[in-house]
C-alpha atoms as a PDB file:
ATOM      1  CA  UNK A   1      72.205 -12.436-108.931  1.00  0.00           C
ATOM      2  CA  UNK A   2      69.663 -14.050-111.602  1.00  0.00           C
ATOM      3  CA  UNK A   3      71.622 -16.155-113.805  1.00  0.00           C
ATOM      4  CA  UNK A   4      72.524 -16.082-117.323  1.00  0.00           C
ATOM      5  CA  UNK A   5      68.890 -16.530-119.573  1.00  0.00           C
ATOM      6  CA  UNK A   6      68.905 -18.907-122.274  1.00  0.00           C
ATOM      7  CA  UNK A   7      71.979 -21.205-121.701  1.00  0.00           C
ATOM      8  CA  UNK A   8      71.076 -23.418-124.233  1.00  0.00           C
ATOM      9  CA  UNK A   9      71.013 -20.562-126.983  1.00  0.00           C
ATOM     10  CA  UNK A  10      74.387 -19.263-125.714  1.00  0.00           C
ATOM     11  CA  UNK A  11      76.240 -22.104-125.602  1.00  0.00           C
ATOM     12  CA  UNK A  12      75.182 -22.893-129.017  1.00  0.00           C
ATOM     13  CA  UNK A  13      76.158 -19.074-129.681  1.00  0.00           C
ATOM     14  CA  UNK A  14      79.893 -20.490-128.309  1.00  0.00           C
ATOM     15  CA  UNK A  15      79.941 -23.363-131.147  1.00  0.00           C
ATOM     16  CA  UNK A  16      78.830 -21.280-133.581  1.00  0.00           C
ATOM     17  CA  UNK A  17      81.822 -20.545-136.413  1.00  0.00           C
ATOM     18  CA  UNK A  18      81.223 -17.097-137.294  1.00  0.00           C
ATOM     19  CA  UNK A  19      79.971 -16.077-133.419  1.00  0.00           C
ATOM     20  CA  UNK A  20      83.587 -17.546-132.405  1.00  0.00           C
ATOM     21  CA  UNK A  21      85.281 -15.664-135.224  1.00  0.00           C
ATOM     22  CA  UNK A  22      83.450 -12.164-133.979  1.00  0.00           C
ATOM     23  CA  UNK A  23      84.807 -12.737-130.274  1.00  0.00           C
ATOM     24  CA  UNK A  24      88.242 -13.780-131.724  1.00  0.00           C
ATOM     25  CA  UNK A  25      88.605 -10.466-133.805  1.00  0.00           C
ATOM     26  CA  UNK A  26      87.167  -7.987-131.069  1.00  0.00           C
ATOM     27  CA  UNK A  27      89.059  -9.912-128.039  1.00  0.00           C
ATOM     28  CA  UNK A  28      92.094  -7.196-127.949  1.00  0.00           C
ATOM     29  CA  UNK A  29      90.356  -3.999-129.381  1.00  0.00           C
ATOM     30  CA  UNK A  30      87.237  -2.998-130.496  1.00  0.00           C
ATOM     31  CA  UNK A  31      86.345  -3.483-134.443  1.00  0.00           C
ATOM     32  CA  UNK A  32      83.052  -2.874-136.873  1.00  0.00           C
ATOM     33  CA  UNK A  33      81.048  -5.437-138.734  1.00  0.00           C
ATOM     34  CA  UNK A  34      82.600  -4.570-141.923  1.00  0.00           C
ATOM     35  CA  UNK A  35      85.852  -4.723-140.821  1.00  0.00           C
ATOM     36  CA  UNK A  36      85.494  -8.272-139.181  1.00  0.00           C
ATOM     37  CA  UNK A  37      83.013  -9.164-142.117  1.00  0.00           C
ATOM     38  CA  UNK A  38      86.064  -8.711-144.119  1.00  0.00           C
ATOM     39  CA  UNK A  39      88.800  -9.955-142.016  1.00  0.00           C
ATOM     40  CA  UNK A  40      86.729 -13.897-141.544  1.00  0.00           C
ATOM     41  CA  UNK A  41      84.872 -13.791-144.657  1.00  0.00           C
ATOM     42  CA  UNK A  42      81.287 -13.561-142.588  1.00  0.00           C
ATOM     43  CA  UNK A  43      78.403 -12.248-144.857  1.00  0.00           C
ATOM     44  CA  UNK A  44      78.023  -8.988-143.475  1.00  0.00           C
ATOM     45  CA  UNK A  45      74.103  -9.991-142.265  1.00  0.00           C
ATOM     46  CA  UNK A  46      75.147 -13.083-140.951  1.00  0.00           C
ATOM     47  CA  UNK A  47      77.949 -11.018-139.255  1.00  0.00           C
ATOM     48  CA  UNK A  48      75.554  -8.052-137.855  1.00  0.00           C
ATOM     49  CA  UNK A  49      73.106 -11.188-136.790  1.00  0.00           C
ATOM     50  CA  UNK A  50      75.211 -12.924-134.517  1.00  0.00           C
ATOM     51  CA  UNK A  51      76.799  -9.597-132.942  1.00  0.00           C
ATOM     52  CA  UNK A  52      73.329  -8.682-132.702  1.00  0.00           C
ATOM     53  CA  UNK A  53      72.910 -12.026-130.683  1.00  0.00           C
ATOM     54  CA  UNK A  54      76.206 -11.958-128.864  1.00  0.00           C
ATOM     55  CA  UNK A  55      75.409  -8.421-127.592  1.00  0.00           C
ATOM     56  CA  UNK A  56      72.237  -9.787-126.419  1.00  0.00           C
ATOM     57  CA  UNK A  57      73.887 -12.482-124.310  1.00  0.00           C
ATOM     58  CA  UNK A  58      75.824  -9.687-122.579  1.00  0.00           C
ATOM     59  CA  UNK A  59      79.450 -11.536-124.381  1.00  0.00           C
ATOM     60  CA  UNK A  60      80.556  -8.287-126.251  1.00  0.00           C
ATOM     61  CA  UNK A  61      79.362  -4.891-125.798  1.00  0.00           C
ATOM     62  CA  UNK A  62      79.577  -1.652-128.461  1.00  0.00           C
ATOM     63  CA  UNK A  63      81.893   0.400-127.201  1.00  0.00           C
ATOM     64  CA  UNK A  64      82.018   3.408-129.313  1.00  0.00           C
ATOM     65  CA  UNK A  65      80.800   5.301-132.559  1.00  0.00           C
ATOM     66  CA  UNK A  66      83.157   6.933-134.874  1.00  0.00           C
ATOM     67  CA  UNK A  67      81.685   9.076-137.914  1.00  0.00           C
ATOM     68  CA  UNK A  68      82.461   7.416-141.103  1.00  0.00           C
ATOM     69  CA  UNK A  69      84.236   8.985-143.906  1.00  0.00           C
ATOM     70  CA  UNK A  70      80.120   8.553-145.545  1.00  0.00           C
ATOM     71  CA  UNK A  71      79.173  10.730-142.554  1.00  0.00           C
ATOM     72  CA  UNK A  72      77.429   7.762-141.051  1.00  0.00           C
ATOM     73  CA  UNK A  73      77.757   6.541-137.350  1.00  0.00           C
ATOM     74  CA  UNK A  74      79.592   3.190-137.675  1.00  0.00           C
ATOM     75  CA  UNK A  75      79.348   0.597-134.155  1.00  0.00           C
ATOM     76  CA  UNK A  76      82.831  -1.097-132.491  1.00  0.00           C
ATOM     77  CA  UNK A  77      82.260  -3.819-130.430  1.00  0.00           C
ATOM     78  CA  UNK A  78      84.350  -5.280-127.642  1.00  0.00           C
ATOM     79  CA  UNK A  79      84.668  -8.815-126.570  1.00  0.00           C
ATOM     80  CA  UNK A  80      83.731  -9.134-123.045  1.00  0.00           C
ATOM     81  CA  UNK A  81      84.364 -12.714-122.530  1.00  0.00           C
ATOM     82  CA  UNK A  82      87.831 -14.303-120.817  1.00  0.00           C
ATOM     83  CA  UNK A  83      86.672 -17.596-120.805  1.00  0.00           C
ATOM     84  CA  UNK A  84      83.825 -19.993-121.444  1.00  0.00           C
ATOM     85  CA  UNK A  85      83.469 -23.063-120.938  1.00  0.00           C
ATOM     86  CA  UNK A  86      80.814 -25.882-122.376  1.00  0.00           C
ATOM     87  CA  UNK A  87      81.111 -29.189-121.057  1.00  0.00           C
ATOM     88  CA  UNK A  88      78.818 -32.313-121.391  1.00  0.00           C
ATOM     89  CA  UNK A  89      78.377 -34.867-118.253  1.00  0.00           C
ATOM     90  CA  UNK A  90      75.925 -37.524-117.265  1.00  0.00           C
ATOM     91  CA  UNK A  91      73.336 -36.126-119.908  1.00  0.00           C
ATOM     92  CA  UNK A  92      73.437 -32.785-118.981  1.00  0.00           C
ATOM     93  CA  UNK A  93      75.062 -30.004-121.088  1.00  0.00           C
ATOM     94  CA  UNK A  94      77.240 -27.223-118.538  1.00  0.00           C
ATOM     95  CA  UNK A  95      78.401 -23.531-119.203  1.00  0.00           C
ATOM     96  CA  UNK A  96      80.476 -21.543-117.454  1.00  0.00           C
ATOM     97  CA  UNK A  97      81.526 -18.140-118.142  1.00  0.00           C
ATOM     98  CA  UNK A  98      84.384 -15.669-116.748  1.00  0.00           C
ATOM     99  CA  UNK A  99      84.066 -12.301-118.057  1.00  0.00           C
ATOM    100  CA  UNK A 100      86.859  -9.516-118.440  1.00  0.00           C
ATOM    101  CA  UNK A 101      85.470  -7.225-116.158  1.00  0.00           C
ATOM    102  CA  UNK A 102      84.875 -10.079-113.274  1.00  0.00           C
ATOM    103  CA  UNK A 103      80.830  -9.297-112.998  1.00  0.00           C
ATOM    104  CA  UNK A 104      80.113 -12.800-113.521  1.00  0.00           C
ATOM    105  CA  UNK A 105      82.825 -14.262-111.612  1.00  0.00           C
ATOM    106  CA  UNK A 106      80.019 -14.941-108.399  1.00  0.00           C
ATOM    107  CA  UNK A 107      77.106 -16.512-111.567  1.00  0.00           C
ATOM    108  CA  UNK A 108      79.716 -18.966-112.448  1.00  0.00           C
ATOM    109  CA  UNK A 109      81.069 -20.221-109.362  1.00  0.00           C
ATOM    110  CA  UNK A 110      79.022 -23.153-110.165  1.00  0.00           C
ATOM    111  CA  UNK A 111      78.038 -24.502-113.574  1.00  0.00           C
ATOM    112  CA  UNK A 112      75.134 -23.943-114.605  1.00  0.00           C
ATOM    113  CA  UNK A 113      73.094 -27.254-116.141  1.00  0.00           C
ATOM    114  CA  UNK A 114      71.147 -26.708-119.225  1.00  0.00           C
ATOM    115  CA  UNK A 115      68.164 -29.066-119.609  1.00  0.00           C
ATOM    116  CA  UNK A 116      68.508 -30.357-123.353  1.00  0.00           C
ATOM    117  CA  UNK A 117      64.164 -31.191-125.310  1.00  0.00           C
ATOM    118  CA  UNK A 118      63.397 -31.944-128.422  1.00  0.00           C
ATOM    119  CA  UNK A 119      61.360 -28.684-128.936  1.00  0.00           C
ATOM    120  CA  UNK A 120      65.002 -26.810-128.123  1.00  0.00           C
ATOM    121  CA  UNK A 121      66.333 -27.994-131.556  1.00  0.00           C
ATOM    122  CA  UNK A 122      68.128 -25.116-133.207  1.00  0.00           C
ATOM    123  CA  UNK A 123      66.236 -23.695-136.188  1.00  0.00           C
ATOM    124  CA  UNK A 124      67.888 -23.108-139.983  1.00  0.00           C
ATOM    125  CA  UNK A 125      69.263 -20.003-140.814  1.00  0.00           C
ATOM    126  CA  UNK A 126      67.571 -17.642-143.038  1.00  0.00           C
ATOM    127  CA  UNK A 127      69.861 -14.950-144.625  1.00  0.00           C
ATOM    128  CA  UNK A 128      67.570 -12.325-145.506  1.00  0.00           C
ATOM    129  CA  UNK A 129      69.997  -9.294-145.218  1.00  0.00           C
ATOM    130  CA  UNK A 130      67.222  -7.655-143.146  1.00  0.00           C
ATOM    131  CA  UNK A 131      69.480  -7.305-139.995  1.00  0.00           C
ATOM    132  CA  UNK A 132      72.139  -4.553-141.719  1.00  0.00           C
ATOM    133  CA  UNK A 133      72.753  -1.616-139.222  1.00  0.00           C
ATOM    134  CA  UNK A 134      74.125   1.575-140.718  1.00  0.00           C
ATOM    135  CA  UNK A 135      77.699   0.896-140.526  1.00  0.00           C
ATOM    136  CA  UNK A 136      78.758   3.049-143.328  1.00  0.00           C
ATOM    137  CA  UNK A 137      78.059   0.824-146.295  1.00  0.00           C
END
């Protein structure tokens, strides 16, 4: 199996406050961006933006659409994460993952090492509001 892409940007995902909040409030059931926009006091594009992200990374997953009482089709997401871990040894950052479902459980019987550059610095956040899906609003 290939490994996980990007380690670098998903362990930063993992230290990021409102990315931490979003897998804390879907861990048990699924819930919409409003709703956890709401619930952690994320601005809703920052909160679409990082689910966008997380989704990417494969660490929670849309799990179904229910019809809004607007008429509009409104996303839940899932956490699909059981634990994650992001250690620093020796100069090298580590991440290992263990997902709900156990398909990673054979990627992260090792750690895998994350080569850290200067041209890997994380870049300033922009909050344009471009990234709002329909959910509803």
């Amino acid at each position: 199996m290939e490994p996980i892409p990007d380690m670098l940007a998903v362990s930063q995902l993992l230290t990021d406050p409102y990315a931490v909040k979003i897998l804390v409030a879907t861990v048990r059931c699924p819930k919409c961006a409003q709703d956890i926009s709401d619930q952690y006091g994320i601005p809703i594009a920052a909160c679409y933006r990082r689910i966008r992200d997380l989704e990417q990374f494969g660490l929670i997953a849309c799990t179904e659409r229910k019809l809004s009482r607007q008429g509009k089709r409104v996303n839940y997401y899932v956490s699909l994460v059981k634990t994650a871990h992001v250690y620093y040894e020796e100069g090298k950052l580590k991440v290992k993952f263990e997902m709900k479902d156990g398909s990673y459980n054979t990627r992260n019987d090792n750690w895998h090492d994350i080569e850290l550059r200067k041209d890997q610095q994380p870049q300033p956040e922009k909050d344009d509001g471009s990234d709002k899906e329909d959910d509803g609003l």
